[in-house]
C-alpha atoms as a PDB file:
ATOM      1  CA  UNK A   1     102.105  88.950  84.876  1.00  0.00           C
ATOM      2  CA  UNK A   2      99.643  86.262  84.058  1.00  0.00           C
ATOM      3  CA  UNK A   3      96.262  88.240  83.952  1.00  0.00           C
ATOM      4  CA  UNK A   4      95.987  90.756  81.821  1.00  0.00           C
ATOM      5  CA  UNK A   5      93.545  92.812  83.619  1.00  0.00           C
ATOM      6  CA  UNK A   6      95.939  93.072  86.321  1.00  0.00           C
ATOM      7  CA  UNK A   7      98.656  93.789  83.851  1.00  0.00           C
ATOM      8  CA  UNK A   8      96.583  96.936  82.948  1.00  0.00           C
ATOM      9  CA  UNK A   9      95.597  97.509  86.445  1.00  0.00           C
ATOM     10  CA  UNK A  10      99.190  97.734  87.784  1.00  0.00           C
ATOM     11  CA  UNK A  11     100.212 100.084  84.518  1.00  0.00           C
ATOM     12  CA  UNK A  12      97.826 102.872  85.296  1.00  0.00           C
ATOM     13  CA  UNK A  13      98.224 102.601  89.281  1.00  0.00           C
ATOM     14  CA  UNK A  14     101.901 103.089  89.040  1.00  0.00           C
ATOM     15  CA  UNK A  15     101.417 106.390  87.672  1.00  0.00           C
ATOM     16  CA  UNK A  16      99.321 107.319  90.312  1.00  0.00           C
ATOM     17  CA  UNK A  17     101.189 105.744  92.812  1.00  0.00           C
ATOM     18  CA  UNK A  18     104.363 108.074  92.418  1.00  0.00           C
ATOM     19  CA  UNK A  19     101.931 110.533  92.401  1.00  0.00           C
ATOM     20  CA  UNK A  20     100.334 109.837  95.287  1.00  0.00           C
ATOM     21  CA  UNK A  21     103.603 108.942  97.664  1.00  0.00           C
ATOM     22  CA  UNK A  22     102.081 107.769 100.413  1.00  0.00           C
ATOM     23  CA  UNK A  23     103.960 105.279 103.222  1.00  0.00           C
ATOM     24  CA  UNK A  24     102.886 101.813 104.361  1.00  0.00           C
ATOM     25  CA  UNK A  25     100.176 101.877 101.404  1.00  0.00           C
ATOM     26  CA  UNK A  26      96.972 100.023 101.855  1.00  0.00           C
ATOM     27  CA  UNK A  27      95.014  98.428  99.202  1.00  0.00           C
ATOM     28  CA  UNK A  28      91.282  96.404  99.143  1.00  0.00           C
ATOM     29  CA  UNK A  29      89.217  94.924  96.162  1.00  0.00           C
ATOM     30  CA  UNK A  30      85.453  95.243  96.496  1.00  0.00           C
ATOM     31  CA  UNK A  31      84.362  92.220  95.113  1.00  0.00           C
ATOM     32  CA  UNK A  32      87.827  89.923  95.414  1.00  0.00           C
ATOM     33  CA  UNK A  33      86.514  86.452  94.612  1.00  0.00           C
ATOM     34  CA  UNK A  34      89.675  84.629  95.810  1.00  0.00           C
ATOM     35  CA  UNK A  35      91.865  87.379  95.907  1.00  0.00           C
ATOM     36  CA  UNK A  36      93.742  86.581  93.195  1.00  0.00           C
ATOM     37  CA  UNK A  37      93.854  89.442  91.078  1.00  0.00           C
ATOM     38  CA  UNK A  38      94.503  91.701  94.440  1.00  0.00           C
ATOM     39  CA  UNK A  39      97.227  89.950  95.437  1.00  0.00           C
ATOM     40  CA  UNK A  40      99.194  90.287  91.953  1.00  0.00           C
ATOM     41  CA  UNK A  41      98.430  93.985  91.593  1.00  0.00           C
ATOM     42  CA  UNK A  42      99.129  94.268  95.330  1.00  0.00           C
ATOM     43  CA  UNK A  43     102.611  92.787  94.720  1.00  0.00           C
ATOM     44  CA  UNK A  44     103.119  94.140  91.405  1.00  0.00           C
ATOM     45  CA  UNK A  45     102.989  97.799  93.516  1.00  0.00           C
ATOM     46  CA  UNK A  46     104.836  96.600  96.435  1.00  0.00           C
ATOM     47  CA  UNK A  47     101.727  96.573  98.782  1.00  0.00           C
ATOM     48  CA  UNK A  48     101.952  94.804 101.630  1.00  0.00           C
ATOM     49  CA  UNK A  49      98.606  95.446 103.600  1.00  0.00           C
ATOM     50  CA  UNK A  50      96.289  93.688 100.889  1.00  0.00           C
ATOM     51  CA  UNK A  51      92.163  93.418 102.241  1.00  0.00           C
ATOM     52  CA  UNK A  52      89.808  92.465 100.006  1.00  0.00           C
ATOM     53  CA  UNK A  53      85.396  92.771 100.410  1.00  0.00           C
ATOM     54  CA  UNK A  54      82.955  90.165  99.006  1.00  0.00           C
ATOM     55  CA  UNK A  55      79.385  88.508  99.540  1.00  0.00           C
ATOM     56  CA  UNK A  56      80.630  84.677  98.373  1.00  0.00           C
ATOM     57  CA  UNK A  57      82.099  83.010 102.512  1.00  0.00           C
ATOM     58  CA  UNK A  58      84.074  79.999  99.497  1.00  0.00           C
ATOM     59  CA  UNK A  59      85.636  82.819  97.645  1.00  0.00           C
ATOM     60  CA  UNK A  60      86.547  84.712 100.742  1.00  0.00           C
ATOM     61  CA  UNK A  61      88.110  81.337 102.348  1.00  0.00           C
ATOM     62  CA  UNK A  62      90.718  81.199  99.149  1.00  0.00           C
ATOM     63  CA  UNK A  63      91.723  84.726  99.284  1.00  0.00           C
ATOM     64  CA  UNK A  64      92.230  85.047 102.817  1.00  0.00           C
ATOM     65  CA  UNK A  65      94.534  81.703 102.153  1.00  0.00           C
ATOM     66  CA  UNK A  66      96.514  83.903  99.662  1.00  0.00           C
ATOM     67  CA  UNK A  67      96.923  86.201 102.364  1.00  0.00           C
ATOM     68  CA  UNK A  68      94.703  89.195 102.044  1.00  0.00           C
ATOM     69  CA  UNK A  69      92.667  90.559 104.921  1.00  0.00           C
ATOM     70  CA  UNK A  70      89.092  89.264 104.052  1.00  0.00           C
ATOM     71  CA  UNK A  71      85.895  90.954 105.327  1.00  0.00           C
ATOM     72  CA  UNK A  72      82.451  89.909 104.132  1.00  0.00           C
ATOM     73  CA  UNK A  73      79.802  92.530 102.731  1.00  0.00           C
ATOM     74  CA  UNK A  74      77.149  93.101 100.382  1.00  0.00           C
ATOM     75  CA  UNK A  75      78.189  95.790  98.111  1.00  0.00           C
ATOM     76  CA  UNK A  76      74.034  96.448  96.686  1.00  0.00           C
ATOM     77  CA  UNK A  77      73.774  97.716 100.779  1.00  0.00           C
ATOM     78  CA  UNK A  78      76.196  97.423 103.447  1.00  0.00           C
ATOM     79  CA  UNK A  79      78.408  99.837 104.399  1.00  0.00           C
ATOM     80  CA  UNK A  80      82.187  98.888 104.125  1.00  0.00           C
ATOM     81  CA  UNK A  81      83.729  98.080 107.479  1.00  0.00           C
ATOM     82  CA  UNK A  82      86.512 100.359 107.278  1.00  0.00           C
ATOM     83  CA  UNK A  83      86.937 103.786 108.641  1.00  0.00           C
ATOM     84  CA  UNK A  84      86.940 107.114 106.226  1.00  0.00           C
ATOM     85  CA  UNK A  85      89.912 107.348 104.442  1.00  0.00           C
ATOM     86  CA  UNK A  86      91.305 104.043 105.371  1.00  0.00           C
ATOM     87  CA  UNK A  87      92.579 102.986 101.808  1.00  0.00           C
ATOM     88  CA  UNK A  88      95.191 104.751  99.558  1.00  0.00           C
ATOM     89  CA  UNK A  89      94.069 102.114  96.474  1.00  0.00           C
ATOM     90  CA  UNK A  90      90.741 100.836  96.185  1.00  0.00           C
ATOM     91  CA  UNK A  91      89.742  97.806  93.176  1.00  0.00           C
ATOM     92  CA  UNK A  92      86.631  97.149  91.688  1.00  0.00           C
ATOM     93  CA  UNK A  93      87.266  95.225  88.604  1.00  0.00           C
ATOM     94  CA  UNK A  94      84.370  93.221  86.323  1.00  0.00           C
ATOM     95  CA  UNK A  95      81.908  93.821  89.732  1.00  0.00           C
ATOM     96  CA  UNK A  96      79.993  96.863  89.030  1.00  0.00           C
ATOM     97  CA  UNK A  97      77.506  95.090  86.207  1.00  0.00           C
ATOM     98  CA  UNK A  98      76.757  92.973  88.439  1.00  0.00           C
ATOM     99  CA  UNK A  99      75.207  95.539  91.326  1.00  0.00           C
ATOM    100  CA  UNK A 100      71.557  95.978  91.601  1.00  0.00           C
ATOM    101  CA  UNK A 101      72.707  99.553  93.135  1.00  0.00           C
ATOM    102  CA  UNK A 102      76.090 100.335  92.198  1.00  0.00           C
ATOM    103  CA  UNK A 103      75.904 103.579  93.731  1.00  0.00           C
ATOM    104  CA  UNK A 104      76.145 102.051  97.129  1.00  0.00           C
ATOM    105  CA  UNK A 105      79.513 100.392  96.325  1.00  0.00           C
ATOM    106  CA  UNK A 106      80.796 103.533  94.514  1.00  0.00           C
ATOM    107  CA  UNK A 107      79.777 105.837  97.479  1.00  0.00           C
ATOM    108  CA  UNK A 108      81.529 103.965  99.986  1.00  0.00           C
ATOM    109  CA  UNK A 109      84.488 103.166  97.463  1.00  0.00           C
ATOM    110  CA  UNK A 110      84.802 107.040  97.861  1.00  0.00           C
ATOM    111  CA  UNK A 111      84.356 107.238 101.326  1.00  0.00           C
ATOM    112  CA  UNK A 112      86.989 104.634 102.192  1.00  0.00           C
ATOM    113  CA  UNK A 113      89.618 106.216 100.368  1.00  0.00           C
ATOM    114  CA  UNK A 114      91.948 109.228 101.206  1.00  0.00           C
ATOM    115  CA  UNK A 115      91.990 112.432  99.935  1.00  0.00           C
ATOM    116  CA  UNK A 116      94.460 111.849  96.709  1.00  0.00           C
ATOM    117  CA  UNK A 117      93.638 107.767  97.311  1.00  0.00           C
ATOM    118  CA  UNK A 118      93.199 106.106  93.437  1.00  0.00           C
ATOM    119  CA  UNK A 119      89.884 104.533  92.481  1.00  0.00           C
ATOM    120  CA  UNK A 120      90.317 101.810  89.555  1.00  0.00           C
ATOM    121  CA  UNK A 121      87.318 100.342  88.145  1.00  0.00           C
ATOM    122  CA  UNK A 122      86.858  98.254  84.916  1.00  0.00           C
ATOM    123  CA  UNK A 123      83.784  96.633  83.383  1.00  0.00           C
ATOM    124  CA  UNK A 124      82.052  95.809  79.643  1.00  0.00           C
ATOM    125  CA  UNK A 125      81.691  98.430  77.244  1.00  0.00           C
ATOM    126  CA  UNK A 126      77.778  98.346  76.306  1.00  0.00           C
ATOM    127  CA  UNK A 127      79.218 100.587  73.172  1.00  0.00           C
ATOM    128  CA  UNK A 128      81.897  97.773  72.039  1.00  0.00           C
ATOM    129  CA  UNK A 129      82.217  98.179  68.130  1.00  0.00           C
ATOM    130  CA  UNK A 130      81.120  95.036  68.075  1.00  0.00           C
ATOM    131  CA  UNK A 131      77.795  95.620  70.010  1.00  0.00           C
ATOM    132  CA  UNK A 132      77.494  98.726  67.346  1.00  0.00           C
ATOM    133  CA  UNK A 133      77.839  95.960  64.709  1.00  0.00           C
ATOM    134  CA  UNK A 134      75.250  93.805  66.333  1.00  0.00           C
ATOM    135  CA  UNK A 135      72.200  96.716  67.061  1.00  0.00           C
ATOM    136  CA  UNK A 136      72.518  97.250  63.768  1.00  0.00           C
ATOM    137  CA  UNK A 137      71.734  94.357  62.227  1.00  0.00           C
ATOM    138  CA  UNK A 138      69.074  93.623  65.015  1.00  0.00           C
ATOM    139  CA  UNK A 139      70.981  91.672  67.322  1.00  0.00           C
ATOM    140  CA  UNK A 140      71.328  91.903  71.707  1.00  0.00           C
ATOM    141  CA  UNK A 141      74.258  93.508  72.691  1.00  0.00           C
ATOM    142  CA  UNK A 142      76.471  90.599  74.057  1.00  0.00           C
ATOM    143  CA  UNK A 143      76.577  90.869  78.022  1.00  0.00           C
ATOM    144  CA  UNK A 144      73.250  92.070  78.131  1.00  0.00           C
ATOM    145  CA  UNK A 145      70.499  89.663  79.261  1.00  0.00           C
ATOM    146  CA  UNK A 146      67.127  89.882  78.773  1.00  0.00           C
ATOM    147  CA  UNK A 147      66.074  86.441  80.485  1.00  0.00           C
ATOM    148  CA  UNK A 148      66.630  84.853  83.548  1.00  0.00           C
ATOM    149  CA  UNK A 149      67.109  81.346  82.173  1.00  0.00           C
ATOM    150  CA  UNK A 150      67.694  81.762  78.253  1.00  0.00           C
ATOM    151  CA  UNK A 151      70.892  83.881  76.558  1.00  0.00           C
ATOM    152  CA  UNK A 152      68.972  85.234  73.723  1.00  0.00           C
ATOM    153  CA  UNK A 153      68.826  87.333  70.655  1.00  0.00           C
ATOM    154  CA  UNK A 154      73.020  87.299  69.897  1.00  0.00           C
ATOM    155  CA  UNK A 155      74.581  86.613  66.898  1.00  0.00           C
ATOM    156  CA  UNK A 156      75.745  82.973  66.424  1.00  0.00           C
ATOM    157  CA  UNK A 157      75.093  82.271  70.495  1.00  0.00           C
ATOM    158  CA  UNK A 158      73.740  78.922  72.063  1.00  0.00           C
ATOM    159  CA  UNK A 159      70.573  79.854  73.631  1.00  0.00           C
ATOM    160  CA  UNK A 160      71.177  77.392  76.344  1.00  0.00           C
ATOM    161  CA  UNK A 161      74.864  79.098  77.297  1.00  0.00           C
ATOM    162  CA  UNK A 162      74.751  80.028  80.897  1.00  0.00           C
ATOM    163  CA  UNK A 163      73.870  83.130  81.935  1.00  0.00           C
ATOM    164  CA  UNK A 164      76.760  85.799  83.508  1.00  0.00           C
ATOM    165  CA  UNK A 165      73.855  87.856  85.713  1.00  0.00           C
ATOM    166  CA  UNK A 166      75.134  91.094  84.484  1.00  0.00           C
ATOM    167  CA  UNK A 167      72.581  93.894  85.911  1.00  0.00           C
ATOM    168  CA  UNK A 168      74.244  97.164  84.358  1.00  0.00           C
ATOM    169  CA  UNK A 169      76.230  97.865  81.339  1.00  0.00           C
ATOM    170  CA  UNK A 170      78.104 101.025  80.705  1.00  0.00           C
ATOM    171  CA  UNK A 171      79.464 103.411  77.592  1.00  0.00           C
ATOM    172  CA  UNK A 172      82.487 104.698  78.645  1.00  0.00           C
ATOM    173  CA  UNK A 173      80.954 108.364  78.889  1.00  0.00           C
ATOM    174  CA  UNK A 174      78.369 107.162  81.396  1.00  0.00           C
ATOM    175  CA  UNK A 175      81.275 105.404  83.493  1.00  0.00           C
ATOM    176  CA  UNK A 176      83.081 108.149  83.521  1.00  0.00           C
ATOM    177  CA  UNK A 177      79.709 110.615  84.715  1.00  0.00           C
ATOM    178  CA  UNK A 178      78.698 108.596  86.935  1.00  0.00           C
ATOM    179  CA  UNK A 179      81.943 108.087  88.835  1.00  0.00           C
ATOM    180  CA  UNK A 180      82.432 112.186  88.551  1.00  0.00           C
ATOM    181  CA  UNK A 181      78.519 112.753  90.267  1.00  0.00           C
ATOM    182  CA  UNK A 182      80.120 110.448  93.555  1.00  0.00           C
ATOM    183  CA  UNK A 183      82.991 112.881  93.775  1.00  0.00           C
ATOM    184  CA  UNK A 184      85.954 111.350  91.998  1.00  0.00           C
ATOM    185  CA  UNK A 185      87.976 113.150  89.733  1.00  0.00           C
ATOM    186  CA  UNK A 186      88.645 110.460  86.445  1.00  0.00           C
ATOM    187  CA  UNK A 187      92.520 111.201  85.389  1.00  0.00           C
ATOM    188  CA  UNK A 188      92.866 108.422  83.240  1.00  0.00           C
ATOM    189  CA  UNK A 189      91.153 105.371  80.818  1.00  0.00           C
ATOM    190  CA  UNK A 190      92.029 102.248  79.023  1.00  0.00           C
ATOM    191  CA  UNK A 191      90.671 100.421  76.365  1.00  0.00           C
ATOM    192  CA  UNK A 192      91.139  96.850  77.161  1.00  0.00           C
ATOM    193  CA  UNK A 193      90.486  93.494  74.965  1.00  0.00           C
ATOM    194  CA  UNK A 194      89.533  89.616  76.030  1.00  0.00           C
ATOM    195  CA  UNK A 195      91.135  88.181  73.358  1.00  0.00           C
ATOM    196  CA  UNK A 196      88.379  85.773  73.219  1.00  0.00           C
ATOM    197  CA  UNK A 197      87.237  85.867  69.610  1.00  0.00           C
ATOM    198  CA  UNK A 198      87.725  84.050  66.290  1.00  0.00           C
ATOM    199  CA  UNK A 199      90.720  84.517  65.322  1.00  0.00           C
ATOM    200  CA  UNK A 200      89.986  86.804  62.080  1.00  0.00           C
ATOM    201  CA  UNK A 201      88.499  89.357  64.846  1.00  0.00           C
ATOM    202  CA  UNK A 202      91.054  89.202  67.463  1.00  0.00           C
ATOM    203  CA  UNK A 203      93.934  91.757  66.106  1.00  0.00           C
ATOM    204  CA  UNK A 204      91.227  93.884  64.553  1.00  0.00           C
ATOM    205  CA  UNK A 205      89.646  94.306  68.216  1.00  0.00           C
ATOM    206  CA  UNK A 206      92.959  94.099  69.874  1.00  0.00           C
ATOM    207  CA  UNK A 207      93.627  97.367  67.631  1.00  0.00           C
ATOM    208  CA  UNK A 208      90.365  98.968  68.312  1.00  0.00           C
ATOM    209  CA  UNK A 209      90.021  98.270  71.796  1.00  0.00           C
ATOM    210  CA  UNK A 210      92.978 101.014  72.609  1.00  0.00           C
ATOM    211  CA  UNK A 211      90.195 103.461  72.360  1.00  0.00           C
ATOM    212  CA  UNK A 212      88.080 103.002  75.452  1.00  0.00           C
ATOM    213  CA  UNK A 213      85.235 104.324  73.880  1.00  0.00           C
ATOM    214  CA  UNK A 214      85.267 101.525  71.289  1.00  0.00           C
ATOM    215  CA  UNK A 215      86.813  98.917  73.372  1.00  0.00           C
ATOM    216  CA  UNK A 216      86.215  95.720  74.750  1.00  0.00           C
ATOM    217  CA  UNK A 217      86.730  96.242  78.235  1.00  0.00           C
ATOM    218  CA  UNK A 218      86.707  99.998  79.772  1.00  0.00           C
ATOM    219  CA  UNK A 219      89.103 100.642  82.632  1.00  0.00           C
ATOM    220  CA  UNK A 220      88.948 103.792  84.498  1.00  0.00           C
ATOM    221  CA  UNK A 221      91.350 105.432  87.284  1.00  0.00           C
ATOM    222  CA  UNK A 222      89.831 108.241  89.182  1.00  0.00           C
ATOM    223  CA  UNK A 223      91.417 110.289  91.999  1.00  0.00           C
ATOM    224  CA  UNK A 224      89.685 110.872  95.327  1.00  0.00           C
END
């Protein structure tokens, strides 16, 4: 597969999948973009009834042309336009940091799926053993932003790189809390890694990153 989140994605659903054995399967992404990473996942699992949730009408426009089932929403507020227990897999992958109220989308994740239905969400680790590294010696933890127009306080980062608007960063303990306080039961996590670093870093992380706690990337699967 050619993303590696949905690599991941598709190795801890299929587990749950045979678990689950449900018929005719349905699957959505809250926050699809343009449906990209639904659609591989979707196919990956043989699902054929693919929807997918956003805010962005562009983003929307491209996934529904990859052929999911697009409805617009604002995940901070709305409720999802789906009917309880409508979903037997529901995504939310690299959207939750960027929530002003995350409990919103994670409350009506919940409510959306059936009873047994598999929850997968994945987002930066504010305890990365990197960001460990970097409090030590004084620096930001990278991801977090303290300014609305200047990325600053990192180690060895251009000031003037654009900001990512991430809102909420999570430890993999408080992921795991927090989804357990909405109702979901967490069966399974994955340490996950970017690959984006200098090269001397990159196996070292790739190494350390298989234990969520330490890792890059978190990903989480919870059970309805």
């Amino acid at each position: 597969m050619g993303n590696p989140r949905a690599s991941a994605s598709v190795a801890l659903l299929s587990r749950a999948m045979r678990a689950m054995a449900f018929e005719d399967a349905k699957i959505v992404e809250l926050g699809c973009g343009d449906g990209s990473l639904v659609m591989e996942v979707a196919n990956a699992l043989g699902i054929r009834d693919v929807y997918g949730v956003d805010i962005d009408e562009v983003a929307l426009k491209k996934a529904e042309g990859r052929g999911v089932k697009v409805f617009k929403a604002d995940l901070n507020s709305d409720p999802l336009p789906f009917k309880d227990g409508f979903f037997d897999v529901v995504l939310m992958e690299e959207v939750i940091k960027h929530l002003t109220n995350p409990d919103n989308a994670i409350k009506e994740a919940h409510r959306v799926l059936k009873i047994g239905g598999a929850f997968l969400l994945s987002t930066p680790n504010l305890a990365w053993w990197l960001n460990r590294l970097a409090l030590l010696f004084g620096y930001q933890p990278y991801w977090s932003e303290v300014s609305t127009i200047y990325n600053v306080g990192k180690f060895r980062r251009d000031q003037r790189l654009p900001l990512s608007g991430h809102l909420r960063l999570y430890t993999h303990r408080a992921l795991k809390q927090l989804l357990e306080l909405h109702g979901f039961k967490v069966i399974a996590s994955k340490g996950m890694t970017y690959g984006n670093l200098p090269l001397v870093l990159r196996h070292l992380d790739g190494l350390v990153s298989k234990m969520p706690s330490l890792a890059q990337i978190i990903m989480v699967l919870a059970r309805k």
